[in-house]
PDB file of N, CA and C in Angstrom:
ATOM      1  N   UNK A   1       0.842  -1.171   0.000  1.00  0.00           N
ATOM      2  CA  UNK A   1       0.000   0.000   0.000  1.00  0.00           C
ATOM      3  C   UNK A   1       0.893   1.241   0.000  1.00  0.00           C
ATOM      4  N   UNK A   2       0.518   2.192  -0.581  1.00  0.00           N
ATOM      5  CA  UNK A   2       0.858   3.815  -0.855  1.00  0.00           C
ATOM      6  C   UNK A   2      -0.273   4.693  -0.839  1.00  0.00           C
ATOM      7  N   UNK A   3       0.143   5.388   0.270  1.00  0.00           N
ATOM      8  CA  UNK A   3      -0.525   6.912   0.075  1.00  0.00           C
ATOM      9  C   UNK A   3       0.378   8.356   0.114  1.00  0.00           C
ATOM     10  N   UNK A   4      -0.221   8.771  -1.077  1.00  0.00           N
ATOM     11  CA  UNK A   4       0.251  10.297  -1.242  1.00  0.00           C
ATOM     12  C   UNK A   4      -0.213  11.432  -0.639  1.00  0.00           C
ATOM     13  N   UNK A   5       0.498  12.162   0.308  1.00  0.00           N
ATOM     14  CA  UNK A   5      -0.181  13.327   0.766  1.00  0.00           C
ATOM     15  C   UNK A   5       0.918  14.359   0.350  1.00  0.00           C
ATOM     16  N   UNK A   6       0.274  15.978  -0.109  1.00  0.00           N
ATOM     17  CA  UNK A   6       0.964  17.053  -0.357  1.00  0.00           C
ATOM     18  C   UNK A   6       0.532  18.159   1.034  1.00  0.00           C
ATOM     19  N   UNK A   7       1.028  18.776   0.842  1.00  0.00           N
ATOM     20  CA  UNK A   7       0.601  20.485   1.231  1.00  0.00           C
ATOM     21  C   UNK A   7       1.830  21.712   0.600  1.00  0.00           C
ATOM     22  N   UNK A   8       0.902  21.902   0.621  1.00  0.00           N
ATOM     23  CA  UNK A   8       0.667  23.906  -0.065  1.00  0.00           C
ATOM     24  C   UNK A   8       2.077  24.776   0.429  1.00  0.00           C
ATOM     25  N   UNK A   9       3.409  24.005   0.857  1.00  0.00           N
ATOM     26  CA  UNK A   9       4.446  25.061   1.043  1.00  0.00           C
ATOM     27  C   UNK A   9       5.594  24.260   0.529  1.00  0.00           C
ATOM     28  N   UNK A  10       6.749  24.953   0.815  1.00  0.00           N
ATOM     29  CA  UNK A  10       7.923  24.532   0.058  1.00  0.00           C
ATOM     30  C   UNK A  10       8.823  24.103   1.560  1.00  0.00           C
ATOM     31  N   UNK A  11       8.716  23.879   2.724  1.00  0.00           N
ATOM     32  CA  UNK A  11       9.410  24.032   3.740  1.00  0.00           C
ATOM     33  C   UNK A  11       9.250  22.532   4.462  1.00  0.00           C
ATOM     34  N   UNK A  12       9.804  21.592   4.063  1.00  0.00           N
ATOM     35  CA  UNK A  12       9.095  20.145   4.084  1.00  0.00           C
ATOM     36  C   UNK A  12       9.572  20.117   6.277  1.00  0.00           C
ATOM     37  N   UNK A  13      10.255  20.510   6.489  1.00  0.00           N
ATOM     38  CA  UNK A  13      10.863  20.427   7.923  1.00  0.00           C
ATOM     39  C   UNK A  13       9.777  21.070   8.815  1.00  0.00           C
ATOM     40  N   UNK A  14       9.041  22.013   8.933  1.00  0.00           N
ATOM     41  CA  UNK A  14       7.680  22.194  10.101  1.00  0.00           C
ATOM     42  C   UNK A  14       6.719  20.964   9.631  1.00  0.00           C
ATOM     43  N   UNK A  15       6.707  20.588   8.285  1.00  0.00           N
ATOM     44  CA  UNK A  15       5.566  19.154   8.208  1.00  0.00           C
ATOM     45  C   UNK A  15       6.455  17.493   8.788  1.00  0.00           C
ATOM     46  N   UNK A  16       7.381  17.918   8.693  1.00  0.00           N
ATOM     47  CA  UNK A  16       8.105  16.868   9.480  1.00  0.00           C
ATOM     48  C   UNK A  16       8.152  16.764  11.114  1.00  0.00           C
ATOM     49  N   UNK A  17       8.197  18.180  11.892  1.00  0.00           N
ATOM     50  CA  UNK A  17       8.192  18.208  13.096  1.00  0.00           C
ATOM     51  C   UNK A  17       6.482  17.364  13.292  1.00  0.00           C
ATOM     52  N   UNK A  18       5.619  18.491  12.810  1.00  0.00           N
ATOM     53  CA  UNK A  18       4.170  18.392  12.887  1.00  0.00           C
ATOM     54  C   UNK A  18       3.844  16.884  13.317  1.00  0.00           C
ATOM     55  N   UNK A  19       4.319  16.300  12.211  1.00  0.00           N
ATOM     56  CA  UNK A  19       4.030  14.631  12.436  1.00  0.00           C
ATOM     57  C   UNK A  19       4.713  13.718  13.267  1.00  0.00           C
ATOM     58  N   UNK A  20       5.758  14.303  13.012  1.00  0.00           N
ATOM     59  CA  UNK A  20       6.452  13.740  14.756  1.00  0.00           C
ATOM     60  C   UNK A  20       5.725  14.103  15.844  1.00  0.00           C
ATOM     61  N   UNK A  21       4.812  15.025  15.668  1.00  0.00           N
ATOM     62  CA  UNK A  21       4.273  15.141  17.261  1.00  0.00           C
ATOM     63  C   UNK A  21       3.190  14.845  17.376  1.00  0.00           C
ATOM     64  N   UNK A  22       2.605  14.975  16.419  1.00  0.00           N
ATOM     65  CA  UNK A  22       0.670  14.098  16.351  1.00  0.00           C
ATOM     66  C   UNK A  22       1.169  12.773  16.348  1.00  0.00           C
ATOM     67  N   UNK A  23       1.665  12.115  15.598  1.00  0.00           N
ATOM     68  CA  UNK A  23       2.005  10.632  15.579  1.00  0.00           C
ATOM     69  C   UNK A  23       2.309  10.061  16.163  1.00  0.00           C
ATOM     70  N   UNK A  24       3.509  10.820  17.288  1.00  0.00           N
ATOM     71  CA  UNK A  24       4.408  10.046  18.065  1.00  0.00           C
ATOM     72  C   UNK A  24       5.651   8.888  17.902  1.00  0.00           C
ATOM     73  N   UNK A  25       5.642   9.459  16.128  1.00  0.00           N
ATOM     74  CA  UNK A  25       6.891   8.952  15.690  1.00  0.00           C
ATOM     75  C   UNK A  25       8.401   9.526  15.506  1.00  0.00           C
ATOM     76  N   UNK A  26       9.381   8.652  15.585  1.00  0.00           N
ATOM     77  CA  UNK A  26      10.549   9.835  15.709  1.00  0.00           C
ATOM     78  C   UNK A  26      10.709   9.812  13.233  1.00  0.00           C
ATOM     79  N   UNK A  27      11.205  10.904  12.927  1.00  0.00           N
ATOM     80  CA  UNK A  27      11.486  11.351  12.062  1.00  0.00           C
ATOM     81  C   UNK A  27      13.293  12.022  11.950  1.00  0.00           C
ATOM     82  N   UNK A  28      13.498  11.450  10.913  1.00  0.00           N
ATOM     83  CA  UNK A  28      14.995  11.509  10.812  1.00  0.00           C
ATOM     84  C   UNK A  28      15.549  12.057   9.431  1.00  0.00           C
ATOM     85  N   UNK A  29      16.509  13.301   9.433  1.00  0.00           N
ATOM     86  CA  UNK A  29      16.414  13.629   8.523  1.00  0.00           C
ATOM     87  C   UNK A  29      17.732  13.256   8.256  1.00  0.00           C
ATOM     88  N   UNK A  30      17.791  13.025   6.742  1.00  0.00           N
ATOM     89  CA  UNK A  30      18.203  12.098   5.500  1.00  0.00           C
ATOM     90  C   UNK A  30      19.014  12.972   4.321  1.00  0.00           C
ATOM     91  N   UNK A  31      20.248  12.882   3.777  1.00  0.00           N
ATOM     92  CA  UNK A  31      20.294  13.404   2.741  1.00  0.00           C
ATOM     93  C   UNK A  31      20.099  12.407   1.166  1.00  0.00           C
ATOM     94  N   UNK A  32      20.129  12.928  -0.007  1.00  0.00           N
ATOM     95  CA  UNK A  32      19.935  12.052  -0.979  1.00  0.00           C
ATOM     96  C   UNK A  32      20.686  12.314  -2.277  1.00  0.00           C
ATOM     97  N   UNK A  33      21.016  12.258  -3.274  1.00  0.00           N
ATOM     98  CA  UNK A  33      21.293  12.786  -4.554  1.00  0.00           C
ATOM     99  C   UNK A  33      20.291  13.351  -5.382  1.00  0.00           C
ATOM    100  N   UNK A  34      19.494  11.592  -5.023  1.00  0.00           N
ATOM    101  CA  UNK A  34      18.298  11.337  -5.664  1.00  0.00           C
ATOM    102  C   UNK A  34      16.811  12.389  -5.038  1.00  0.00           C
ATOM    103  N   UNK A  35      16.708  12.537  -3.977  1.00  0.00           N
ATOM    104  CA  UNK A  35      15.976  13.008  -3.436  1.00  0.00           C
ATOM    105  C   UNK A  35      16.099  14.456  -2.729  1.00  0.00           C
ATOM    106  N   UNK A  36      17.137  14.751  -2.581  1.00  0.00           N
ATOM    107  CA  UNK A  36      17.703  15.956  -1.774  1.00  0.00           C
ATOM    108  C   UNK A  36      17.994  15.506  -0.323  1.00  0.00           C
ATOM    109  N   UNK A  37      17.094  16.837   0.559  1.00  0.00           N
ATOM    110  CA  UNK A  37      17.076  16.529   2.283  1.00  0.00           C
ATOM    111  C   UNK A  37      15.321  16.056   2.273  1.00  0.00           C
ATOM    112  N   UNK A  38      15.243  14.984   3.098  1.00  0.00           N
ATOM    113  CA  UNK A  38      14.205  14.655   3.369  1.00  0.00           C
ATOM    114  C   UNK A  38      13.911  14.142   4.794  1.00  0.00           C
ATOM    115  N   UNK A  39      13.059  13.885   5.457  1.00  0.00           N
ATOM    116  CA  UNK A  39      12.745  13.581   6.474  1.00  0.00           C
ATOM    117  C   UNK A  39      12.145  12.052   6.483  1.00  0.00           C
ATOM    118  N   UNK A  40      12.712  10.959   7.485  1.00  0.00           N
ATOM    119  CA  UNK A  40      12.291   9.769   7.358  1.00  0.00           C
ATOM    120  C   UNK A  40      11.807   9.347   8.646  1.00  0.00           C
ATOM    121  N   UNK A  41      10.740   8.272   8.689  1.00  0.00           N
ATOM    122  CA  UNK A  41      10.380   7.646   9.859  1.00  0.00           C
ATOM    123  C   UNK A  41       9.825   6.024   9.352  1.00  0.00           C
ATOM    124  N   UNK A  42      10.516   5.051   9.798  1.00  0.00           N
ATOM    125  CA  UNK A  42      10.665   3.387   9.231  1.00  0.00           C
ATOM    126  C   UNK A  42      10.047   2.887  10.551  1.00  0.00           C
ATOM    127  N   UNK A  43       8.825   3.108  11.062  1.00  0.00           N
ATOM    128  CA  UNK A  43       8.917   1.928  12.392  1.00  0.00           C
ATOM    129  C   UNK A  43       7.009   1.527  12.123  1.00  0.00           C
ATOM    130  N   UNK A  44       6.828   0.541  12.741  1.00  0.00           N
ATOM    131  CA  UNK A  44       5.909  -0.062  13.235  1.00  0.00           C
ATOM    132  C   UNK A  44       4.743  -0.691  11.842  1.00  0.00           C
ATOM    133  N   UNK A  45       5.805  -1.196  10.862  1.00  0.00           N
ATOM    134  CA  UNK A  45       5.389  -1.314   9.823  1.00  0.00           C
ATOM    135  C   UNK A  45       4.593  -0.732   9.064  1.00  0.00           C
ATOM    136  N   UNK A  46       5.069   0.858   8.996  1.00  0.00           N
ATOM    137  CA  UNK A  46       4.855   2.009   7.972  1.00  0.00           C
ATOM    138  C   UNK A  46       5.867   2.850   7.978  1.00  0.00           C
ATOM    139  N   UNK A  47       6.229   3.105   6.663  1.00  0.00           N
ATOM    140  CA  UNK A  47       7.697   4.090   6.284  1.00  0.00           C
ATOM    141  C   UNK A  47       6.815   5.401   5.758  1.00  0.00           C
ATOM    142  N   UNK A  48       7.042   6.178   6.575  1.00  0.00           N
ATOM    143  CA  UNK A  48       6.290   7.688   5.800  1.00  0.00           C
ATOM    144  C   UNK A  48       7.985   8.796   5.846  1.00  0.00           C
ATOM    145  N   UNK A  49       8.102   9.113   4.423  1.00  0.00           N
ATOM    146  CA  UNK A  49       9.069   9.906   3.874  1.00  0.00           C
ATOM    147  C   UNK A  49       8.110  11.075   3.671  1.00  0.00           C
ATOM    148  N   UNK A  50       9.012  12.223   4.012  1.00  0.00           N
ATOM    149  CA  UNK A  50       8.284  13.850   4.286  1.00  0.00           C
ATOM    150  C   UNK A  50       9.708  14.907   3.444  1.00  0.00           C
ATOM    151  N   UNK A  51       9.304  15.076   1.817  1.00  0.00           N
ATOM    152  CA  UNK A  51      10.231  15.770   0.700  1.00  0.00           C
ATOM    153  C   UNK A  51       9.958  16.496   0.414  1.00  0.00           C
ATOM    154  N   UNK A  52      10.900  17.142  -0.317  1.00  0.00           N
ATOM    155  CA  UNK A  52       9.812  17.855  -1.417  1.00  0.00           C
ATOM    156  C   UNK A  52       9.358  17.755  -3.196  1.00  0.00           C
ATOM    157  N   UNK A  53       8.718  18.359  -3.307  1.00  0.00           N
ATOM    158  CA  UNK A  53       8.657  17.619  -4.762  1.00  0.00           C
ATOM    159  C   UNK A  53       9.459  18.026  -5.983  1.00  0.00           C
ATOM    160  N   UNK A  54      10.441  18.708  -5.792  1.00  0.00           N
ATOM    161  CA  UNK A  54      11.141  18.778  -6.662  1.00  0.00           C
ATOM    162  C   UNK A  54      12.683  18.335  -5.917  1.00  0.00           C
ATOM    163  N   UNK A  55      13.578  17.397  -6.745  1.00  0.00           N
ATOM    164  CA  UNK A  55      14.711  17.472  -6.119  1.00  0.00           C
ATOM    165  C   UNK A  55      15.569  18.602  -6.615  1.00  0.00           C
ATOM    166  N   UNK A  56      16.649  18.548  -5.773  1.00  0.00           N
ATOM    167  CA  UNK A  56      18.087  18.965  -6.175  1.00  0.00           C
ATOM    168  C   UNK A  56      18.418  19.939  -7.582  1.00  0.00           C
ATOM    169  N   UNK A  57      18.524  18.672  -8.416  1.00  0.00           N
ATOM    170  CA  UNK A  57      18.681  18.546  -9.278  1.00  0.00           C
ATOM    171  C   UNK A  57      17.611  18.925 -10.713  1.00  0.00           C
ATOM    172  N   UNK A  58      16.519  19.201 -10.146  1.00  0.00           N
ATOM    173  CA  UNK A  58      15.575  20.144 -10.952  1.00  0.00           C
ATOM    174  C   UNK A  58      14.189  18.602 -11.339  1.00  0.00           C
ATOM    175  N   UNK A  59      14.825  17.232 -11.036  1.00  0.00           N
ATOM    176  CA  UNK A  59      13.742  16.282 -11.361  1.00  0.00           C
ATOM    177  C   UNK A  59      12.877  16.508 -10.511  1.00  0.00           C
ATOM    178  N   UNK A  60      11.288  16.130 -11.147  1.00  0.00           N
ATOM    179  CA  UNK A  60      10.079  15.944 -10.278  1.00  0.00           C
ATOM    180  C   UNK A  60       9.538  14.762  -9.521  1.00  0.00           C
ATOM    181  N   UNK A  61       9.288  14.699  -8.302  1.00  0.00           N
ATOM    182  CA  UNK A  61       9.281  13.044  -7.876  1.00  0.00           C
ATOM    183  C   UNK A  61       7.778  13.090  -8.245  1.00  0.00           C
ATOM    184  N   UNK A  62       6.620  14.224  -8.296  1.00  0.00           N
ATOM    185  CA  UNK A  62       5.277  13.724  -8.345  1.00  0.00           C
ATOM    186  C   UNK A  62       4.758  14.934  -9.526  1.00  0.00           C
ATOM    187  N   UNK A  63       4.815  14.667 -10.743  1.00  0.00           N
ATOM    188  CA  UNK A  63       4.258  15.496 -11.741  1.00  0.00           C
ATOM    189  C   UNK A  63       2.878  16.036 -11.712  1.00  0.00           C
ATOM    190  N   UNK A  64       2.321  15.382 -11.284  1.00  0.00           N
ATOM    191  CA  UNK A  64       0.758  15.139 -11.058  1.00  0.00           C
ATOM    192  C   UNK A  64       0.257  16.200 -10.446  1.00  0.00           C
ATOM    193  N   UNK A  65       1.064  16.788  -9.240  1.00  0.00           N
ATOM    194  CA  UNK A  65       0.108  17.774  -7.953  1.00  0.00           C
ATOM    195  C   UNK A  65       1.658  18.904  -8.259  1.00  0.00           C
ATOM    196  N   UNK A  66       1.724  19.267  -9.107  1.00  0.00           N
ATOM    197  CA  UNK A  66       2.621  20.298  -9.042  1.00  0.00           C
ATOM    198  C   UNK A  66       2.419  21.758  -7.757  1.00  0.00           C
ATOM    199  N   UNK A  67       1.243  21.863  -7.359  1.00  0.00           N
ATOM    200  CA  UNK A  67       0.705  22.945  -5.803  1.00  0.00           C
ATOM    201  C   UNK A  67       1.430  22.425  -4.819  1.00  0.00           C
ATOM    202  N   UNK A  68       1.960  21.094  -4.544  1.00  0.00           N
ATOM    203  CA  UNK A  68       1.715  20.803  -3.486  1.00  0.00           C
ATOM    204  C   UNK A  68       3.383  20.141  -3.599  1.00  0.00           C
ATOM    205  N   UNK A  69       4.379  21.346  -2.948  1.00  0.00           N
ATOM    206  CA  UNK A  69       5.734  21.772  -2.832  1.00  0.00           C
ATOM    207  C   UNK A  69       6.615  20.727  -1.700  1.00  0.00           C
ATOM    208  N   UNK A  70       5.415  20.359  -0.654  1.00  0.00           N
ATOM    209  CA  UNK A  70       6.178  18.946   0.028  1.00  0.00           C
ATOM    210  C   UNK A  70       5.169  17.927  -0.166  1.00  0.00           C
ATOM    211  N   UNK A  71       5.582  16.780  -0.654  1.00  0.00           N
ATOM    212  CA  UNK A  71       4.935  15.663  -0.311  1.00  0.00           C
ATOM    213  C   UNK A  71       5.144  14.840   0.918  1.00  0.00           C
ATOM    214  N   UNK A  72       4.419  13.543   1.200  1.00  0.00           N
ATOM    215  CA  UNK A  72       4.433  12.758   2.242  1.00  0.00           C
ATOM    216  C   UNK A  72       4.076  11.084   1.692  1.00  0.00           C
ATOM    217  N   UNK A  73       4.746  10.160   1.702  1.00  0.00           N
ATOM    218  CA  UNK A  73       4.537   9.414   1.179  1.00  0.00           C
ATOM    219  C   UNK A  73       4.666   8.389   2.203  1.00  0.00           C
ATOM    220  N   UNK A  74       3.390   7.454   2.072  1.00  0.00           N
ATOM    221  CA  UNK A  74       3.141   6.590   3.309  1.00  0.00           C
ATOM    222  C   UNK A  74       3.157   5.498   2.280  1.00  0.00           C
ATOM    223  N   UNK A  75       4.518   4.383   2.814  1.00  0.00           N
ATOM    224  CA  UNK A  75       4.527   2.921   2.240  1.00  0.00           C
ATOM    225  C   UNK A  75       4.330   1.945   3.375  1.00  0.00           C
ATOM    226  N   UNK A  76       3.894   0.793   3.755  1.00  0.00           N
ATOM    227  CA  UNK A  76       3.739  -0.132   3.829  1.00  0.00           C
ATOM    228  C   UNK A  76       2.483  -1.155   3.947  1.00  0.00           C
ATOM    229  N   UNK A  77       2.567  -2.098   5.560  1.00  0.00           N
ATOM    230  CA  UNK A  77       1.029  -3.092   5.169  1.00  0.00           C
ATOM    231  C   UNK A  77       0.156  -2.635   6.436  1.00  0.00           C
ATOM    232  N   UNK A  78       0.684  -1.674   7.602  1.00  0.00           N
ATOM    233  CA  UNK A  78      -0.131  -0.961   8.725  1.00  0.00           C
ATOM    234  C   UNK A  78      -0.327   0.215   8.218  1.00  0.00           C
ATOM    235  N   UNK A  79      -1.463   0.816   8.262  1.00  0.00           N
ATOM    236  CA  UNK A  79      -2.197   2.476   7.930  1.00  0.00           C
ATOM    237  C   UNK A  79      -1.846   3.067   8.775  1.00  0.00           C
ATOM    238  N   UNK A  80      -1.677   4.048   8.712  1.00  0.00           N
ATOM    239  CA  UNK A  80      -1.220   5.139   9.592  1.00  0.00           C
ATOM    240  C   UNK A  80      -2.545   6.648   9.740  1.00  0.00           C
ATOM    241  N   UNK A  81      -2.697   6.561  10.950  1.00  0.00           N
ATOM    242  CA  UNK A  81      -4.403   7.188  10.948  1.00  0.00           C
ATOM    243  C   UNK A  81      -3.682   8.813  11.692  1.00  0.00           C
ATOM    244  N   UNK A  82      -4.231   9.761  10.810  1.00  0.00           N
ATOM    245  CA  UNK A  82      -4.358  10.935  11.611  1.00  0.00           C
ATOM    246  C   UNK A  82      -3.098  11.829  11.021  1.00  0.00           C
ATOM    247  N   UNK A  83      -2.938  11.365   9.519  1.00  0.00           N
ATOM    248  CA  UNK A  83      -2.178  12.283   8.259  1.00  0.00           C
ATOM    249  C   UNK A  83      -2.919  13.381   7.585  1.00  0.00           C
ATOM    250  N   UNK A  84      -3.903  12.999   7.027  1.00  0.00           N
ATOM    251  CA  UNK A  84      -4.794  13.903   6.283  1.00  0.00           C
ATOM    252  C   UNK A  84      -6.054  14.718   7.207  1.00  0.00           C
ATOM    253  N   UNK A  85      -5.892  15.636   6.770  1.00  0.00           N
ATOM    254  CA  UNK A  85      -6.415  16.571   7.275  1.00  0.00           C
ATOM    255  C   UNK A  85      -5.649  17.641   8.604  1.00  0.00           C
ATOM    256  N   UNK A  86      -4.213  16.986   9.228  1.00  0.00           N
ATOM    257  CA  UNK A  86      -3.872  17.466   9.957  1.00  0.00           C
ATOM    258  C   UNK A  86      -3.263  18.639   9.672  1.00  0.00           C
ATOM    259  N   UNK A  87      -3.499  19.750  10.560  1.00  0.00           N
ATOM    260  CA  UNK A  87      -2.820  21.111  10.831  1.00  0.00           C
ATOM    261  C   UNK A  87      -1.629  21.355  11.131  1.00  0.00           C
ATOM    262  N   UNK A  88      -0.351  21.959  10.161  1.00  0.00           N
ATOM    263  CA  UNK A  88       0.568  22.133  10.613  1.00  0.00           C
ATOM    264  C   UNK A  88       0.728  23.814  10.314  1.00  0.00           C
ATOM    265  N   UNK A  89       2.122  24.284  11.032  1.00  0.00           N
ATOM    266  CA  UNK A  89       1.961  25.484  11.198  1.00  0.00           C
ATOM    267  C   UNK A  89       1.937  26.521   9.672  1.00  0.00           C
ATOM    268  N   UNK A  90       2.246  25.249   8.401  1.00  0.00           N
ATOM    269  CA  UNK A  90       2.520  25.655   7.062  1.00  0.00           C
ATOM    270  C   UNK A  90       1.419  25.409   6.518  1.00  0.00           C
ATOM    271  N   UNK A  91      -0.071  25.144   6.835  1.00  0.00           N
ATOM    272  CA  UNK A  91      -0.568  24.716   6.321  1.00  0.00           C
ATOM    273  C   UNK A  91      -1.656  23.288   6.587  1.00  0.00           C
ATOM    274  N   UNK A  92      -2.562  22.871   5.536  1.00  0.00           N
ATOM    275  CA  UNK A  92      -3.109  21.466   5.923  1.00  0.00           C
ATOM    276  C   UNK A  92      -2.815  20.032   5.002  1.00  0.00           C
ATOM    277  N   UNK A  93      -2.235  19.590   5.780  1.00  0.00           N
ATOM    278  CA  UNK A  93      -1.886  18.310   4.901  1.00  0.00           C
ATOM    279  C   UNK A  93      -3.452  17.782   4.202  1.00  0.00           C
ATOM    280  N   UNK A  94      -3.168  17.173   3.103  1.00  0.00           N
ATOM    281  CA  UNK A  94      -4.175  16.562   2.251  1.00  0.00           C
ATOM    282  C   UNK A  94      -3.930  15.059   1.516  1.00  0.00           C
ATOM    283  N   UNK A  95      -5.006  14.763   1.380  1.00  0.00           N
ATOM    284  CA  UNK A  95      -4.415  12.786   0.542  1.00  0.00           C
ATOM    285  C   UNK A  95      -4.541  13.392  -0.664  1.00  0.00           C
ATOM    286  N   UNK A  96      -3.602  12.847  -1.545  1.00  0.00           N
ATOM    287  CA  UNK A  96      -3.441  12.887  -2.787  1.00  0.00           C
ATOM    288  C   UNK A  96      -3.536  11.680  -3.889  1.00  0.00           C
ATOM    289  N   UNK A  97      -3.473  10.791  -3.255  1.00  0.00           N
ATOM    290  CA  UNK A  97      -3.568   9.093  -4.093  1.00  0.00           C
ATOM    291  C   UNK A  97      -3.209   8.517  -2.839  1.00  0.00           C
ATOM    292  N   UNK A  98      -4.262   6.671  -3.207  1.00  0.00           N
ATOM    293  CA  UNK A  98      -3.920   5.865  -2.756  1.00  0.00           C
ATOM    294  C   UNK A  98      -3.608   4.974  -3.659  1.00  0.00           C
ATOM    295  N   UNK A  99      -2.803   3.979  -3.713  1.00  0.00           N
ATOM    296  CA  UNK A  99      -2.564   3.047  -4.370  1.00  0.00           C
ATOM    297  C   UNK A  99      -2.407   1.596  -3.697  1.00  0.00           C
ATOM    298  N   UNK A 100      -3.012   0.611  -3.771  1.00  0.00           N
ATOM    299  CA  UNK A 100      -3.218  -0.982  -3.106  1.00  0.00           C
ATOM    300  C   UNK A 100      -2.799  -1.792  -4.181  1.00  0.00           C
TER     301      UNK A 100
END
């Protein structure tokens, strides 16, 4: 399973705190080539990565929602409840695709 969530700023690090603290997961930030700086959290069988959507290097990781400047991408086989719709200080996170 995959779900896509965006929001509306370019500052992927207050949507990274945000969810570290509603969630109660720790989040770890990451560098990439491929990806740039991103924010990671791997536990309790769900990996949610917190980027942005454009890397580095000028590639797009999500063509689709070009508005929506950080994404959040929730992979695995446990759901993770209390992403969408939440309030951070940049804004409101939103679902953007699911994929099963």
């Amino acid at each position: 399973m995959e779900i896509l969530y965006g929001i509306r700023t370019d500052d992927p690090f207050p949507v990274a705190k945000a969810l570290q603290s509603s969630l109660g997961r720790q989040f770890e930030g990451r560098e990439s080539t491929y990806k740039g700086d991103y924010w990671l959290s791997d536990e309790g069988g769900a990996k949610i990565t917190v980027l942005e959507w454009m890397s580095p290097e000028g590639d797009v990781h999500e063509p689709d929602f070009p508005d929506y400047k950080v994404l959040i991408r929730v992979e695995g086989s446990t759901p993770v409840q209390g992403i969408a719709g939440l309030e951070t200080p940049v804004g409101v996170i939103e679902q953007l695709r699911e994929l099963r």
